[in-house]
Protein backbone atom coordinates (compact mmCIF):
# COMPACT_ATOMS: atom_id res chain seq x y z
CA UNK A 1 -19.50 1.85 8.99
CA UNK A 2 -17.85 1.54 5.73
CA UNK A 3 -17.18 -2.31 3.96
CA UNK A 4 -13.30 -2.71 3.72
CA UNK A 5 -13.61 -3.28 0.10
CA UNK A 6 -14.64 0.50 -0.43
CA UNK A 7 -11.78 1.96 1.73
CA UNK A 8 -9.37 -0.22 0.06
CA UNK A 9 -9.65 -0.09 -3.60
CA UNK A 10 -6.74 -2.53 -4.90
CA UNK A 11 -3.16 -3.02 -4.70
CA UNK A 12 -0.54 -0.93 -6.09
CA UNK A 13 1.61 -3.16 -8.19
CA UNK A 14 4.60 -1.02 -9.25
CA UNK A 15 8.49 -1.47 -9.01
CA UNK A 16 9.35 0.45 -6.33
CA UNK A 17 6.29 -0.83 -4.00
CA UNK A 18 8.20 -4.39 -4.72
CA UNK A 19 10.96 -3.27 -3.72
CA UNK A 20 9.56 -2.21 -0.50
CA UNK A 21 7.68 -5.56 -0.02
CA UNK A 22 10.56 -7.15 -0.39
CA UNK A 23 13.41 -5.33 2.00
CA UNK A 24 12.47 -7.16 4.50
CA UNK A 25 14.83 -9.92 3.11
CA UNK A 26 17.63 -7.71 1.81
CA UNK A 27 21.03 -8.21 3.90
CA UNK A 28 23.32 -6.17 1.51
CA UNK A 29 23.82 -3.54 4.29
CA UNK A 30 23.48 -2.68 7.84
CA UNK A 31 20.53 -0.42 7.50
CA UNK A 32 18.37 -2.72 5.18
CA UNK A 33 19.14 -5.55 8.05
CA UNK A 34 16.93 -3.11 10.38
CA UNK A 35 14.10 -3.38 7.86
CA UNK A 36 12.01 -6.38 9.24
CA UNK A 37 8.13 -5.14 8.77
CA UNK A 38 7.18 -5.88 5.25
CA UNK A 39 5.37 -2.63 3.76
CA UNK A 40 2.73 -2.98 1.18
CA UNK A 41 1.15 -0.09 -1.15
CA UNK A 42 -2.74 0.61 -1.76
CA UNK A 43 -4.47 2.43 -3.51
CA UNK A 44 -7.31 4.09 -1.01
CA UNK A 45 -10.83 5.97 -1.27
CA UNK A 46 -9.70 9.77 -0.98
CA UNK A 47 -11.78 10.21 2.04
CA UNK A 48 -10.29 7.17 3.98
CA UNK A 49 -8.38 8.41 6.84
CA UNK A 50 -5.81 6.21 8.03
CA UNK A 51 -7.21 4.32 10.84
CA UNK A 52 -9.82 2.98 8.36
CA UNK A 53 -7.57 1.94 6.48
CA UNK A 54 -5.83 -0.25 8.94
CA UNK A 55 -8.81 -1.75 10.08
CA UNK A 56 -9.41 -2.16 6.30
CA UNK A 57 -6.44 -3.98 5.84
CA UNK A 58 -6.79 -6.15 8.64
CA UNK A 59 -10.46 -7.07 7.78
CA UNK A 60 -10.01 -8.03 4.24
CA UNK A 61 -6.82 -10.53 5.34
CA UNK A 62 -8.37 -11.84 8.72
CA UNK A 63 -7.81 -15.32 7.03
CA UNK A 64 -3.81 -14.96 7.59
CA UNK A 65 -4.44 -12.76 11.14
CA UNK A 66 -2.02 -9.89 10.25
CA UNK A 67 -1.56 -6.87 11.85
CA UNK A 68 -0.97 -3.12 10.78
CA UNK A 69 1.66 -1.24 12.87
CA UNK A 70 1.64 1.68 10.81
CA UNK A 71 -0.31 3.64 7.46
CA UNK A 72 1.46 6.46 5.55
CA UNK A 73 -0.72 8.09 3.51
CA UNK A 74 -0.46 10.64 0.29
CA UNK A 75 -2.39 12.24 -2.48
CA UNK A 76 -0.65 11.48 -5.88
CA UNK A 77 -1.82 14.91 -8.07
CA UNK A 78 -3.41 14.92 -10.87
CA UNK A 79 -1.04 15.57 -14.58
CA UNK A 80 -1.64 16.88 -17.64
CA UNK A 81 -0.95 14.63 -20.80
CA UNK A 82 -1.85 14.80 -24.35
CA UNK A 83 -2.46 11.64 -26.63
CA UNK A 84 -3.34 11.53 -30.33
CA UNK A 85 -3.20 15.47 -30.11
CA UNK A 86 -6.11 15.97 -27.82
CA UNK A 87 -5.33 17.30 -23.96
CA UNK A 88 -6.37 16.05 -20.91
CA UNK A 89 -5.63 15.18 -17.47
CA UNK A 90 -5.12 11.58 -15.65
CA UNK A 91 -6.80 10.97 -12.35
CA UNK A 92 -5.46 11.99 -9.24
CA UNK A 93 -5.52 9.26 -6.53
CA UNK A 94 -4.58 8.84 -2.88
CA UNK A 95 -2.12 5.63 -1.80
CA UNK A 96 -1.53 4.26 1.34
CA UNK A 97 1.71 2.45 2.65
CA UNK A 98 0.78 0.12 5.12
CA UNK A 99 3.13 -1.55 8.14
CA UNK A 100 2.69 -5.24 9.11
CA UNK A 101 3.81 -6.57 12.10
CA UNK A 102 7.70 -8.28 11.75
CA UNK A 103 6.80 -11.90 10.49
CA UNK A 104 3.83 -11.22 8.84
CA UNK A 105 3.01 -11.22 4.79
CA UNK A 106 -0.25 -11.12 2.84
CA UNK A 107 1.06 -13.38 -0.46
CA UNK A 108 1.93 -16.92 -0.09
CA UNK A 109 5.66 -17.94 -0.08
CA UNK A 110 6.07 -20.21 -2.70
């Protein structure tokens, strides 16, 4: 059995994964009203599959009882870049995109 805080590395804090937290608020147009899970973005051992990931999830926020409808997965590739003349490549890494229930959140509402 693995611990949930190997599975689940951290949280991955980028634009577009607020955006996705928050369009579960957005009323600008019909389809975005449909929207009512809130959807948060990991960043997830490459070997995790995505049921232990959910129970991952789940484990780590027991305190607020949530719980994961659904995990999309993907593998972000590795790229080449090139600083101060010398090559190399930055790490590859694996993300997940996890579901909550309608109604649920893991940050506080202030």
């Amino acid at each position: 059995m693995k611990s949930p805080y190997t599975v689940i590395k951290s949280r991955y804090v980028t634009e577009k994964a607020h955006v996705m937290e928050q369009l579960q608020f957005r009323q600008s147009n019909p389809s975005l009203k449909k929207c009512n899970s809130p959807k948060y973005v990991f960043l997830v051992d490459k070997r995790a599959n995505k049921q232990e990931i959910a129970r991952a999830v789940e484990e780590i926020y027991a305190e607020r009882k949530i719980k994961v409808v659904g995990v999309n997965t993907l593998h972000v590739k590795p790229k080449q870049r090139q600083v101060r003349g010398r090559r190399g490549m930055t790490p590859g890494f694996k993300k997940a995109i996890v579901t909550l229930e309608a109604g649920d959140s893991i940050e506080d509402k202030v």
